[in-house]
Protein backbone atom coordinates (compact mmCIF):
# COMPACT_ATOMS: atom_id res chain seq x y z
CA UNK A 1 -2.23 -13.82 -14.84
CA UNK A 2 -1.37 -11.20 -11.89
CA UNK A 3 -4.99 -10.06 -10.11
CA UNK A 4 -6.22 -6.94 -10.29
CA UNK A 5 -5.81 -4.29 -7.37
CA UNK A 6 -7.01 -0.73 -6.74
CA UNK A 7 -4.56 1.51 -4.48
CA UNK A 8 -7.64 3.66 -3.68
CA UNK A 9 -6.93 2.67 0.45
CA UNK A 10 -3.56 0.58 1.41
CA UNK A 11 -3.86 -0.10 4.24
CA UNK A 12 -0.23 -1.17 6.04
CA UNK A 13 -1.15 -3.15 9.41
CA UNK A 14 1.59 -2.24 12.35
CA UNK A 15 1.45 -4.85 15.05
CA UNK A 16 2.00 -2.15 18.06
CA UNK A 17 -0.47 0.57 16.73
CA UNK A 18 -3.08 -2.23 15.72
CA UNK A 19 -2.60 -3.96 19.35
CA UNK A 20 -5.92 -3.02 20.73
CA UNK A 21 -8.19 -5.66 18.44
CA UNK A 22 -5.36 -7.31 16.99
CA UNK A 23 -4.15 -6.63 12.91
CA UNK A 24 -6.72 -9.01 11.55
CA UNK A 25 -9.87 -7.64 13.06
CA UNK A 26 -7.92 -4.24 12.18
CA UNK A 27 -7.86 -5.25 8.84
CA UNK A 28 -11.31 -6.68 8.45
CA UNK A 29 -13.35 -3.63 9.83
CA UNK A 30 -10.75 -1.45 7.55
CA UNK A 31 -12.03 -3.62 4.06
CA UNK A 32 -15.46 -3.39 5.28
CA UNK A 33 -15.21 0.20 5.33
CA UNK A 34 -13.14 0.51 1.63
CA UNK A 35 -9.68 -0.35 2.26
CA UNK A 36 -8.94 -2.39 -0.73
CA UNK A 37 -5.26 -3.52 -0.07
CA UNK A 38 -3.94 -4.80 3.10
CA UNK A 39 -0.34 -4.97 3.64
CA UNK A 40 1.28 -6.85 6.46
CA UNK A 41 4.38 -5.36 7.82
CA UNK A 42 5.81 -7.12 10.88
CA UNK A 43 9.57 -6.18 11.00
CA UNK A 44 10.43 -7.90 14.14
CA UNK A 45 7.80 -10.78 14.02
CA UNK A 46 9.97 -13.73 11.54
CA UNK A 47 8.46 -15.75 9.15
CA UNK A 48 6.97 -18.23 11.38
CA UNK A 49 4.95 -15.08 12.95
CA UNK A 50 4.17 -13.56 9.80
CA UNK A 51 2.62 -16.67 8.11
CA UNK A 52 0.26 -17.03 11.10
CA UNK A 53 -0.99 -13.67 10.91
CA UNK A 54 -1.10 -13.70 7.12
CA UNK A 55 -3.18 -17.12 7.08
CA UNK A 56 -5.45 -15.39 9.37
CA UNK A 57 -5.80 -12.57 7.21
CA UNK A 58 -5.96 -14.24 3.95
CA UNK A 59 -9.18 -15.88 5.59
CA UNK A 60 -10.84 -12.68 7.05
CA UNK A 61 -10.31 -11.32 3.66
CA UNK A 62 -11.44 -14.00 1.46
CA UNK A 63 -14.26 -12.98 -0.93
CA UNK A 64 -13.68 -8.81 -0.26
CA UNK A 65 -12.07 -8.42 -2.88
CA UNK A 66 -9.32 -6.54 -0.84
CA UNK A 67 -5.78 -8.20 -1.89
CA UNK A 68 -3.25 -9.18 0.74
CA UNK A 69 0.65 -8.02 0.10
CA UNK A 70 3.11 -9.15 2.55
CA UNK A 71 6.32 -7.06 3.33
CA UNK A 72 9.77 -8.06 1.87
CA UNK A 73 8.91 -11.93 3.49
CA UNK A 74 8.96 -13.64 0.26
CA UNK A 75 8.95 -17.35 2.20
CA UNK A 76 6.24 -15.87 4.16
CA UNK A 77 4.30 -14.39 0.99
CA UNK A 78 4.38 -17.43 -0.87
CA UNK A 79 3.31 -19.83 2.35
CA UNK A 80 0.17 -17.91 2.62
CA UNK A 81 -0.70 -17.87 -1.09
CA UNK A 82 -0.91 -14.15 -0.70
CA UNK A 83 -1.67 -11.62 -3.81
CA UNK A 84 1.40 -10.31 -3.79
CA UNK A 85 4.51 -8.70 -1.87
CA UNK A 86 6.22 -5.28 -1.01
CA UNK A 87 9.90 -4.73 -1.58
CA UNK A 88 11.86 -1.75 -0.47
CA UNK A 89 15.18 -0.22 -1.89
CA UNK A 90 16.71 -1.95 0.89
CA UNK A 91 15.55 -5.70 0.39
CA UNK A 92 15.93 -8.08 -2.63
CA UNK A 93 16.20 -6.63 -6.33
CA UNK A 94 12.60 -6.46 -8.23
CA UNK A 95 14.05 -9.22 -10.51
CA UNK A 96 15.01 -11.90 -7.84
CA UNK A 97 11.60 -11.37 -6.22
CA UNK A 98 9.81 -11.83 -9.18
CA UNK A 99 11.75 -14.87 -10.13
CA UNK A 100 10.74 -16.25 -6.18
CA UNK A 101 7.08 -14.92 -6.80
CA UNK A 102 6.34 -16.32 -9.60
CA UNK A 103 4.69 -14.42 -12.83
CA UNK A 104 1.38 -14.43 -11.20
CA UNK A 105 1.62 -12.35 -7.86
CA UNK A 106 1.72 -8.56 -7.55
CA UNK A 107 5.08 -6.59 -6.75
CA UNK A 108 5.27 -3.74 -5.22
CA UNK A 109 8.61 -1.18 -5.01
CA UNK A 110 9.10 1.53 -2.58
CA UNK A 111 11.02 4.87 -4.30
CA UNK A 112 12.22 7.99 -2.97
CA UNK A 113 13.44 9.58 -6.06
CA UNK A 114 12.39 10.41 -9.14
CA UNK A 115 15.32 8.30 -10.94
CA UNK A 116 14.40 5.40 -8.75
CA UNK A 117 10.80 5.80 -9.89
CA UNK A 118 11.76 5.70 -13.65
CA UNK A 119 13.50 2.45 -13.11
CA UNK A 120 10.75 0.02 -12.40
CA UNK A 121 10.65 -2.11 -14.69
CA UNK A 122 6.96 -2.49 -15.43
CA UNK A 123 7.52 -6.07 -16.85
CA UNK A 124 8.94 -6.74 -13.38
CA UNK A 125 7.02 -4.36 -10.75
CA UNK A 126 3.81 -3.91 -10.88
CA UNK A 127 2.93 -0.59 -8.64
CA UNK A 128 5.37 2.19 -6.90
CA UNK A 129 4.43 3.13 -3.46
CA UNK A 130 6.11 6.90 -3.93
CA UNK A 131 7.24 9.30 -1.26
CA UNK A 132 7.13 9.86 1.84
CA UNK A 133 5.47 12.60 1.55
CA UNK A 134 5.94 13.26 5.37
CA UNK A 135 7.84 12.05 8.45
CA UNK A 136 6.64 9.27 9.98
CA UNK A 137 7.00 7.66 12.90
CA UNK A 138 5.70 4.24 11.93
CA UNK A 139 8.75 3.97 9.43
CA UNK A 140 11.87 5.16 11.18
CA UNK A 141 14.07 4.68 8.30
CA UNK A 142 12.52 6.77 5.98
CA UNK A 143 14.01 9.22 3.44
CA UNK A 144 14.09 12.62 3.65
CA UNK A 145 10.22 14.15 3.05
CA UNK A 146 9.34 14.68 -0.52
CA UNK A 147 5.95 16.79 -0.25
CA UNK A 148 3.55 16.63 -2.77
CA UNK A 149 5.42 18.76 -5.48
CA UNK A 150 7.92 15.88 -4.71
CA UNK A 151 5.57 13.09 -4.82
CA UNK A 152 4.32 14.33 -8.49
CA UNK A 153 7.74 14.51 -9.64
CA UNK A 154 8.37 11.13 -8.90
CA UNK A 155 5.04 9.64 -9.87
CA UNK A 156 5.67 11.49 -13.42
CA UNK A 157 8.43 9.66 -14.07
CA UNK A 158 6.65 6.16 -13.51
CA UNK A 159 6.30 3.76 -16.14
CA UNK A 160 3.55 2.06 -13.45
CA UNK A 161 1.19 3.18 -11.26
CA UNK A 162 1.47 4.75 -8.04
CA UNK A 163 0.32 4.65 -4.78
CA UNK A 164 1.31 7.99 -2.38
CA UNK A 165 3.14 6.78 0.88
CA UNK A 166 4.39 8.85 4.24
CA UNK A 167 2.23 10.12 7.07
CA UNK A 168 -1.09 10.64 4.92
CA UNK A 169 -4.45 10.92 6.19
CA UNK A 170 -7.85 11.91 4.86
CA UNK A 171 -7.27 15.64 4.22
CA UNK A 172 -4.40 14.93 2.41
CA UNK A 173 -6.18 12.71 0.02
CA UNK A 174 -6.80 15.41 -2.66
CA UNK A 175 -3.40 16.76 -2.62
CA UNK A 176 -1.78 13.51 -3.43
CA UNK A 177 -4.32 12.11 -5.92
CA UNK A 178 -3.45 15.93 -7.80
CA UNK A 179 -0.47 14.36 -7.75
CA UNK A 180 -0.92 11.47 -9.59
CA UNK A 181 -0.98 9.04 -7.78
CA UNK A 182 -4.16 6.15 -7.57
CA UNK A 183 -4.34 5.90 -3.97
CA UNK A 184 -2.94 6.96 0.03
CA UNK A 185 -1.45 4.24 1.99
CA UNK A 186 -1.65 4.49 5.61
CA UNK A 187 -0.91 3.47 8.72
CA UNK A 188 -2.01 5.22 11.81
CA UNK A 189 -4.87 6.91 10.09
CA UNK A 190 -6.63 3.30 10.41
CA UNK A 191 -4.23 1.51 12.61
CA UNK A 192 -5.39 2.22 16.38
CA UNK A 193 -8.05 4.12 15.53
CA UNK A 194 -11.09 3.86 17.46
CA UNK A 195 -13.34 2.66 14.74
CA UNK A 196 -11.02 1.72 11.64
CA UNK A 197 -14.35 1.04 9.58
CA UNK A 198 -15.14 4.62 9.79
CA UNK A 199 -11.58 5.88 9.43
CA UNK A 200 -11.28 3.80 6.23
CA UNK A 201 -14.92 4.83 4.98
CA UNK A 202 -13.32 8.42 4.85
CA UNK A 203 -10.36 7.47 3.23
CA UNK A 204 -12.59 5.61 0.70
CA UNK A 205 -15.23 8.59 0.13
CA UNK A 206 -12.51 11.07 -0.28
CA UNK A 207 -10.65 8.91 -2.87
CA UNK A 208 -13.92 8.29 -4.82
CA UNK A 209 -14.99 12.38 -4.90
CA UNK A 210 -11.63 12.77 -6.06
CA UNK A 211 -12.04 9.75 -8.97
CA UNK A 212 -14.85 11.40 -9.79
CA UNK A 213 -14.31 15.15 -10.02
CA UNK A 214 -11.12 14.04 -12.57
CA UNK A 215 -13.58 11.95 -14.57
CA UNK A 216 -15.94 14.85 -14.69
CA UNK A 217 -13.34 17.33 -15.21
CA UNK A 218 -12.34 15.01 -18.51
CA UNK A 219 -15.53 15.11 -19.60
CA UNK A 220 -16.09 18.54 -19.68
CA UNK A 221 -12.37 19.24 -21.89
């Protein structure tokens, strides 16, 4: 059976912005504060790299409840027993990784269009991380900026759930939970900040008024 997982906060570590304290202390202050997914993305650190860092993590994060996804590195994913791993459109199909996975890890799939969106195959893929809603420069090879009247469109056409990705931070929290999605995931608004506790706290607090305004707002229909 896969685990469970929130999207509320993703966080996606970047080894140059997180270089101050390092992407595992980055990581822990970020959970203590309400991140509740940590992604490691390490384009140009190899597997041997990337399965250090990710044991590391894996044992900062142990009992947080947070869940640890590891970018496109299946060798590396499965080495460190993480929760699950990130593909984009670029990497492996959804089915190969989940046949190298296994049934019991989480898979995530990057989409920039709506079509793209309405192919995951939820037996397969477990969340979408839509988008970008903005430019980034933490992702140089990024498609062409959706916005949020983009995001929704491709979130709508989701047989899974989403997470909102591209340049977000905490004012734009509203705007792309309107939009359907479950959750931001970030990079510099935690990565290199000066206290990524507190920068993930707000992330957290604005997701929750959110969570709760819709549940109030259903209550009231």
């Amino acid at each position: 059976m896969r685990p469970t997982f929130d999207l509320a906060v993703y966080l996606v570590l970047d080894p140059g912005l997180c270089a101050g304290i390092g992407m595992v202390e980055t990581a822990r202050r970020a959970v203590a504060g309400g991140a509740t997914m940590v992604q490691l993305r390490d384009k140009d650190g190899g597997t041997a790299r990337m399965i250090e860092t990710g044991r590391a993590l894996k044992t900062a994060l142990a009992g947080t409840g947070a869940r640890l996804i590891v970018n496109d590195d299946v060798a590396a994913a499965v080495e460190i027993g993480a929760d699950g791993i990130h593909i984009g459109q670029g990497d492996m199909k959804a089915t190969e990784a989940r046949r190298l996975i296994g049934p019991d890890a989480i898979l995530g799939l990057t989409v920039e269009t709506p079509e793209l969106a309405a192919q995951a195959d939820p037996m397969l893929v477990d969340y979408i991380g839509a988008g970008p809603v903005f430019a980034t420069p933490t992702k140089l090879d990024h498609k062409t900026p959706v916005g949020f009247d983009g995001l929704a469109t491709q979130i709508a056409a989701s047989p899974v759930p989403a997470v909102a990705i591209g340049g977000l931070k905490a004012p734009h929290v509203a705007a792309a939970l309107a939009a359907g999605a479950l959750g931001v995931a970030v990079v510099s608004a935690i990565c290199g900040q000066p206290d990524p506790e507190q920068a993930a706290r707000i992330l957290r607090q604005e997701v929750n008024a959110c969570r709760r305004m819709s549940s109030d707002s259903s209550v009231r229909v």
